[in-house]
N, C-alpha and C. Protein backbone atom coordinates (compact mmCIF):
# COMPACT_ATOMS: atom_id res chain seq x y z
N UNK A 1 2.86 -24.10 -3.82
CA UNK A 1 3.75 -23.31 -2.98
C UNK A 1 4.00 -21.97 -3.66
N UNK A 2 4.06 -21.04 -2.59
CA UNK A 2 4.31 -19.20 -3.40
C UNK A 2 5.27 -18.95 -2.40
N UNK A 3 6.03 -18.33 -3.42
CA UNK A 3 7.08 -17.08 -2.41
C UNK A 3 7.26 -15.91 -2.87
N UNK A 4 6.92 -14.99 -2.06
CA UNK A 4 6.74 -13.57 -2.13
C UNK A 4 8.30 -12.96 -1.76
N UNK A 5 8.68 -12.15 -2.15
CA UNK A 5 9.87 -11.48 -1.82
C UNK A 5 10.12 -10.23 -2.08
N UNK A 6 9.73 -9.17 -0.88
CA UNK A 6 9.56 -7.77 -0.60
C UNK A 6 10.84 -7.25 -0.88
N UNK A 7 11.44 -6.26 -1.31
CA UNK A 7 12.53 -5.40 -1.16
C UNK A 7 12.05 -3.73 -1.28
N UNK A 8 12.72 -3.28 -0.96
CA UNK A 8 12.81 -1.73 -1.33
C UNK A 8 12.71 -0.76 -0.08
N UNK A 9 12.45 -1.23 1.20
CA UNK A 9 12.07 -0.62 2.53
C UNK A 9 13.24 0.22 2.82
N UNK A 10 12.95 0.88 4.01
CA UNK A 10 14.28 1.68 4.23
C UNK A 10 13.75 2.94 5.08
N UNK A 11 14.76 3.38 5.48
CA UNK A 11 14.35 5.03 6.49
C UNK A 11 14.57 6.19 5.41
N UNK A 12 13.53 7.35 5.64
CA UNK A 12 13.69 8.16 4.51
C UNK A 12 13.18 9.13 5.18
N UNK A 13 13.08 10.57 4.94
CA UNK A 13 12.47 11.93 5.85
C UNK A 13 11.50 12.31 5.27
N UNK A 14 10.78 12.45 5.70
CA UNK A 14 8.87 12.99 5.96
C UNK A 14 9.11 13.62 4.25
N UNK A 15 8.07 13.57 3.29
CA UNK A 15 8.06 14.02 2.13
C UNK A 15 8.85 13.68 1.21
N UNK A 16 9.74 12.34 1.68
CA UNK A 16 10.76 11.32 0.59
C UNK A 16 10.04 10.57 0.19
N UNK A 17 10.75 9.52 -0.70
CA UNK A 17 9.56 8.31 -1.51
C UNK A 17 10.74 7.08 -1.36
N UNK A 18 9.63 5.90 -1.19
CA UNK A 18 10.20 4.68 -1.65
C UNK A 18 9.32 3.63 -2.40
N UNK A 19 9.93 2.84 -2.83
CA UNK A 19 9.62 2.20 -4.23
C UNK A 19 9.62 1.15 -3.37
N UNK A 20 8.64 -0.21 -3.37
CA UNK A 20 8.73 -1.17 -3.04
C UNK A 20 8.17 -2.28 -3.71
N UNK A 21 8.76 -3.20 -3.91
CA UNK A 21 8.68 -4.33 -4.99
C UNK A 21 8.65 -6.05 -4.13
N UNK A 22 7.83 -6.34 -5.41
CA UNK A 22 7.35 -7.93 -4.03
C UNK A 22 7.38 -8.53 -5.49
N UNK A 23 8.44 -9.42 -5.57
CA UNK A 23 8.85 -10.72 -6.53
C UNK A 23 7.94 -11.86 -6.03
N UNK A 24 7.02 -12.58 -7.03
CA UNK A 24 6.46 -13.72 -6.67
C UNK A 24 7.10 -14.80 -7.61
N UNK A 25 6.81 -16.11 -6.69
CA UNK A 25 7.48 -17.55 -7.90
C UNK A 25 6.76 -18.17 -7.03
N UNK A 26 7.03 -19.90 -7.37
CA UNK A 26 6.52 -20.97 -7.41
C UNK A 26 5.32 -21.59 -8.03
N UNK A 27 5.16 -22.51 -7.83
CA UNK A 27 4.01 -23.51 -8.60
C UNK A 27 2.52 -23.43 -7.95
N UNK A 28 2.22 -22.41 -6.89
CA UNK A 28 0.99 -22.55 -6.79
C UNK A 28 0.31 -20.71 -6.87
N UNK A 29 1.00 -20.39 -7.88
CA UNK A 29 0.60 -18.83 -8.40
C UNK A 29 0.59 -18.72 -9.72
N UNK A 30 -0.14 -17.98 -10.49
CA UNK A 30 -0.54 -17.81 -11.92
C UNK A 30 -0.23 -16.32 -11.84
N UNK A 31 0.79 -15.88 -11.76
CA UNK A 31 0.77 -14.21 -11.61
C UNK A 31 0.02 -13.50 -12.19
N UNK A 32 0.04 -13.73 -13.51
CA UNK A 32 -1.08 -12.65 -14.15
C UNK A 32 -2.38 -12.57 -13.97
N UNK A 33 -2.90 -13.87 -13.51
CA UNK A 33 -4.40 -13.99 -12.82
C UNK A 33 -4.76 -13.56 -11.44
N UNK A 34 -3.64 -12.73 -10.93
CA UNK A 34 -3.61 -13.22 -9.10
C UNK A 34 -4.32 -11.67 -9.28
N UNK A 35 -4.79 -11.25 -8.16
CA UNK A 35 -5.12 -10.44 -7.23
C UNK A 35 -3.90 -9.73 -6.63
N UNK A 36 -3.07 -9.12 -6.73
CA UNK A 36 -2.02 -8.37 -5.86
C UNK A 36 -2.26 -7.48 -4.73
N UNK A 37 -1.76 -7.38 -3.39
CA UNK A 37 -1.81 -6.58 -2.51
C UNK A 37 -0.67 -5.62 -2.02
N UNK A 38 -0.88 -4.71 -1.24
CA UNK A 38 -0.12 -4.88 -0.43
C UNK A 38 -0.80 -4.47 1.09
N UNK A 39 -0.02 -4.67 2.37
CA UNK A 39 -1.24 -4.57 3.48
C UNK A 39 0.45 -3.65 4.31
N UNK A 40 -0.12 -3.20 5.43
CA UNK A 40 1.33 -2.41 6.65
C UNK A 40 0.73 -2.52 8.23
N UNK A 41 1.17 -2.89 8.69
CA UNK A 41 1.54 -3.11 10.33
C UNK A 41 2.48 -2.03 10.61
N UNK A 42 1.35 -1.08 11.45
CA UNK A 42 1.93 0.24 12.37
C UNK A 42 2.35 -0.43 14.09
N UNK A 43 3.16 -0.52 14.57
CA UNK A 43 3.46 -0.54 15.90
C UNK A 43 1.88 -0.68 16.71
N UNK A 44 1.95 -1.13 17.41
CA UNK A 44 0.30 -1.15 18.37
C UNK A 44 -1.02 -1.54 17.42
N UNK A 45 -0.74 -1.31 15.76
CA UNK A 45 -2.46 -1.49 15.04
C UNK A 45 -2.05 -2.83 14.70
N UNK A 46 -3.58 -3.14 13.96
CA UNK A 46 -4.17 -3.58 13.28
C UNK A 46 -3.37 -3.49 12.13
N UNK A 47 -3.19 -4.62 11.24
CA UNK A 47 -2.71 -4.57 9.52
C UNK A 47 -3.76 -4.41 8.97
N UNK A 48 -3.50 -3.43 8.04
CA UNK A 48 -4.66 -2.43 7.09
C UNK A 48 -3.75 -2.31 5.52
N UNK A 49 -5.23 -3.31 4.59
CA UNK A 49 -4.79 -2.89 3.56
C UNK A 49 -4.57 -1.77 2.86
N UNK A 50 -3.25 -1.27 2.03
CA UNK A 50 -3.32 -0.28 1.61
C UNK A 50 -3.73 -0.01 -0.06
N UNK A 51 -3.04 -0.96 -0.72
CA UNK A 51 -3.74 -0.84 -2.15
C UNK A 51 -3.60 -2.25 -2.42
N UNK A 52 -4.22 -2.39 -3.72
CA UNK A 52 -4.18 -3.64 -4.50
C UNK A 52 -4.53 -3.58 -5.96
N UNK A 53 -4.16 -4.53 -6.64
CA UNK A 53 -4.43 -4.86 -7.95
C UNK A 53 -5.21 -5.60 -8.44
N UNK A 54 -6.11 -6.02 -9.38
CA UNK A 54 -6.59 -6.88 -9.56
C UNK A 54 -5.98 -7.43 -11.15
N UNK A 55 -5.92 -8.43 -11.80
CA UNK A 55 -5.78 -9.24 -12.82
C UNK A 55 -5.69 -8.09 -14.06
N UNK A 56 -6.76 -7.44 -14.18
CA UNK A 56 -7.51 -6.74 -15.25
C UNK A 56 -6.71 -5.31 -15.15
N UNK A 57 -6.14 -5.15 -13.71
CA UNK A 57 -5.05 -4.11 -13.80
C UNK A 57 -6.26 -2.71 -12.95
N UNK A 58 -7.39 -2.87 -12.44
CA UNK A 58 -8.09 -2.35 -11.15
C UNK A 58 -7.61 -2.32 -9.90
N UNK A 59 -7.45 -0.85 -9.65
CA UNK A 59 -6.59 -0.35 -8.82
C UNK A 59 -7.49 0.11 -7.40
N UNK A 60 -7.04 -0.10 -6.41
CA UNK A 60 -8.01 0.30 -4.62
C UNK A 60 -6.77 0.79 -4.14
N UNK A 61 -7.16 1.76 -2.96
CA UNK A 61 -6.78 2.72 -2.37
C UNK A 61 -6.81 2.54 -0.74
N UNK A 62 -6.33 2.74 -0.24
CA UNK A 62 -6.79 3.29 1.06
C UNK A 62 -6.88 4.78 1.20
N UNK A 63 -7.79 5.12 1.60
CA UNK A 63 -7.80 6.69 1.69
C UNK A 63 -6.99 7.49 2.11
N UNK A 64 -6.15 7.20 3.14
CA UNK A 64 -4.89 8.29 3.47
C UNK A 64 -4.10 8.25 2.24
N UNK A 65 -3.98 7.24 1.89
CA UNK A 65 -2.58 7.23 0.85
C UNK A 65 -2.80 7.65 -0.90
N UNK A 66 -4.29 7.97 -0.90
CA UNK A 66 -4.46 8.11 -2.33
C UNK A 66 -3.80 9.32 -2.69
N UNK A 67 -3.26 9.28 -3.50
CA UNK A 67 -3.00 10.91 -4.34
C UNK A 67 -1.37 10.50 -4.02
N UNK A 68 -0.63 9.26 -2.94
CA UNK A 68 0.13 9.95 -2.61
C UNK A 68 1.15 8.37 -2.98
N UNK A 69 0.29 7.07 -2.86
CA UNK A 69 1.06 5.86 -2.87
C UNK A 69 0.57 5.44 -5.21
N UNK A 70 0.94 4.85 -5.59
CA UNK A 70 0.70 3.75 -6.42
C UNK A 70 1.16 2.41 -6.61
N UNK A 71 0.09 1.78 -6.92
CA UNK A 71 0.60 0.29 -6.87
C UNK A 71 0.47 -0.31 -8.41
N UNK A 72 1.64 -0.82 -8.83
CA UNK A 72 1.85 -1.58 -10.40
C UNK A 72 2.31 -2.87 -10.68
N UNK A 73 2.00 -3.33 -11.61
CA UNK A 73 2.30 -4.83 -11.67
C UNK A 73 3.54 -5.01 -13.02
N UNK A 74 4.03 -5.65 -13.06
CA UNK A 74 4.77 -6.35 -14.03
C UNK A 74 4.80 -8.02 -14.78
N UNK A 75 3.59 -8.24 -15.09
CA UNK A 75 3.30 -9.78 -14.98
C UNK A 75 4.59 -10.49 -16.07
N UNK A 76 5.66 -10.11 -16.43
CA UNK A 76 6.63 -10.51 -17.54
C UNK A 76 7.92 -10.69 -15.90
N UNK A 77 7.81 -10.42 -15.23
CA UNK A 77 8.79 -10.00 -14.11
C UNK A 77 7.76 -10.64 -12.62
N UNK A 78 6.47 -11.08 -12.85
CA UNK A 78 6.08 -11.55 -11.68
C UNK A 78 6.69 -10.50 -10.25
N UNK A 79 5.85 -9.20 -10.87
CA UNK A 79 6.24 -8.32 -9.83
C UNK A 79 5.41 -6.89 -9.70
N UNK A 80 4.88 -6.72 -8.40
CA UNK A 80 4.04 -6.27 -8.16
C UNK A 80 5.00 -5.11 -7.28
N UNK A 81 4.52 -4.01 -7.70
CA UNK A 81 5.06 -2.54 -7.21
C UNK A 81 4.36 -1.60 -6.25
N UNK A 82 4.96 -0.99 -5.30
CA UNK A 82 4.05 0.04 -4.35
C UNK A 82 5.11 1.35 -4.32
N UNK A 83 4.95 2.40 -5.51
CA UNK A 83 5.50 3.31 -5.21
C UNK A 83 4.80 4.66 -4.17
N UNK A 84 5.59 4.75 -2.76
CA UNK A 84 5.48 5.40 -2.41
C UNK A 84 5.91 7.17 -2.20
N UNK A 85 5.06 8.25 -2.40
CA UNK A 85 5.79 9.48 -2.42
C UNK A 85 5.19 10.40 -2.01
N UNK A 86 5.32 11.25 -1.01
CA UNK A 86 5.27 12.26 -0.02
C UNK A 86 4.67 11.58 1.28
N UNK A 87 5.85 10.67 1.49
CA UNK A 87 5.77 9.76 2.85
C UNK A 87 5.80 11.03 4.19
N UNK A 88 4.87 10.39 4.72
CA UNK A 88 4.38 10.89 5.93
C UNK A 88 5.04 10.16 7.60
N UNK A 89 5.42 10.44 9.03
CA UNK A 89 5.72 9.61 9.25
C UNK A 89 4.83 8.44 9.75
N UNK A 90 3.55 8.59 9.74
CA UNK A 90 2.70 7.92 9.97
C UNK A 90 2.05 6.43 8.96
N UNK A 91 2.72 6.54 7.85
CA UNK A 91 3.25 5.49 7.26
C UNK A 91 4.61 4.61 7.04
N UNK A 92 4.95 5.12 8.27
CA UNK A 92 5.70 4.10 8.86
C UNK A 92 5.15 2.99 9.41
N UNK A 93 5.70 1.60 9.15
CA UNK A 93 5.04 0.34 9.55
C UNK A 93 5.73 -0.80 8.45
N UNK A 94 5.55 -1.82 8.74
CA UNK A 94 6.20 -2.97 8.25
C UNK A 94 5.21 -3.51 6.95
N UNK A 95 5.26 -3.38 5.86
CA UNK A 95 4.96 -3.24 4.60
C UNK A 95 4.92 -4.85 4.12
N UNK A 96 3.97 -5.69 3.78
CA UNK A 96 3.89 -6.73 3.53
C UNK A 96 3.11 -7.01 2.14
N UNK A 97 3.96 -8.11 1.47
CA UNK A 97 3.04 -7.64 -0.19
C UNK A 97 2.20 -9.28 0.39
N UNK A 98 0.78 -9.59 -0.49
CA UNK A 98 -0.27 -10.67 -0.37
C UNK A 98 -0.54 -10.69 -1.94
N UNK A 99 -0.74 -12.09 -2.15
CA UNK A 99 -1.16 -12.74 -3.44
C UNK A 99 -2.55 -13.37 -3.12
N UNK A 100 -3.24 -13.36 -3.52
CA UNK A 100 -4.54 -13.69 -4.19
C UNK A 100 -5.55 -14.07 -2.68
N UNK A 101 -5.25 -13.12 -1.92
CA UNK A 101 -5.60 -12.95 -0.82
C UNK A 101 -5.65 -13.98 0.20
N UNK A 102 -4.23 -14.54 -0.06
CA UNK A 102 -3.95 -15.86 0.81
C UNK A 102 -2.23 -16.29 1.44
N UNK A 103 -1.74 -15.38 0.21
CA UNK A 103 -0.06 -15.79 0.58
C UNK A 103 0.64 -14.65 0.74
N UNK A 104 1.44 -14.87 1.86
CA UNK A 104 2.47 -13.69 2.46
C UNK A 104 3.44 -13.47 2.06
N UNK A 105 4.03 -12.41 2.04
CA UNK A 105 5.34 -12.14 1.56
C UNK A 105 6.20 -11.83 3.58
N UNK A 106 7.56 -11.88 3.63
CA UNK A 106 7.97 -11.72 4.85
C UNK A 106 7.80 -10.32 5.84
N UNK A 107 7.20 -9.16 4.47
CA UNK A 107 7.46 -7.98 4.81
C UNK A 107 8.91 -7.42 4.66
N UNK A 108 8.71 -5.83 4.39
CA UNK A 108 9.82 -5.24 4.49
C UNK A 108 9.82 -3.85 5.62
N UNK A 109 10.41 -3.55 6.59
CA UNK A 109 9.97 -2.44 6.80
C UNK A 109 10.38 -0.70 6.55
N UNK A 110 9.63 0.25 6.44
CA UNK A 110 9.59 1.37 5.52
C UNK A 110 9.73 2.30 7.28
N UNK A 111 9.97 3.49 7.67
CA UNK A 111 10.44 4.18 8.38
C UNK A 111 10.06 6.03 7.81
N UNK A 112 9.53 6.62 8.23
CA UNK A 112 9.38 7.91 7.92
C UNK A 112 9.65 8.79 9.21
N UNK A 113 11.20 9.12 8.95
CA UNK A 113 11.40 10.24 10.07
C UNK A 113 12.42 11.26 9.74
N UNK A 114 12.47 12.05 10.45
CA UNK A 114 13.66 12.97 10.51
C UNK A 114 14.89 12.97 11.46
């Protein structure tokens, strides 16, 4: 069993940042071995991964967001980070962290407007 637990979402204006953090526990995760994600659900799309981690600390991108999101781990804290900054409002969407490309977190959702 895994439980993921997103925090940090929130409404913020076009060129603000938010920090978002996904706490993992239970008995069927090895944090420091996992694979970390995170994936976002825009209104009407498709969920599209945006970055991820791997074990070894190998970092992926989605192309809109490079230069502009990072994603970090804390394996002492079982916690995987998505700092976001010069939010756009088009990354707005419901922000969901994934472990080892199988377990969900509830999502949090993130808001970019004025």
């Amino acid at each position: 069993q895994v439980q993921l637990v997103e925090s940090g979402g929130g409404l913020v204006q076009p060129g603000g940042s938010l920090r978002l953090s996904c706490a993992a526990s239970g008995s069927g995760i090895i944090f420091s071995s996992s694979v970390m994600g995170w994936y976002r659900q825009a209104p009407g799309k498709e969920r599209e991964l945006v970055a991820s981690i791997t074990a070894g600390g190998r970092m992926w991108y989605l192309d809109s967001v490079k230069g502009r999101f990072t994603i970090s781990r804390d394996n002492a804290r079982n916690t995987v980070y998505l700092q976001m900054n010069s939010l756009k409002p088009e990354d707005t969407a419901v922000y969901s962290c994934n472990a080892q490309y199988r377990d969900w977190g509830q999502g949090t959702q993130g808001t970019v407007s004025s």
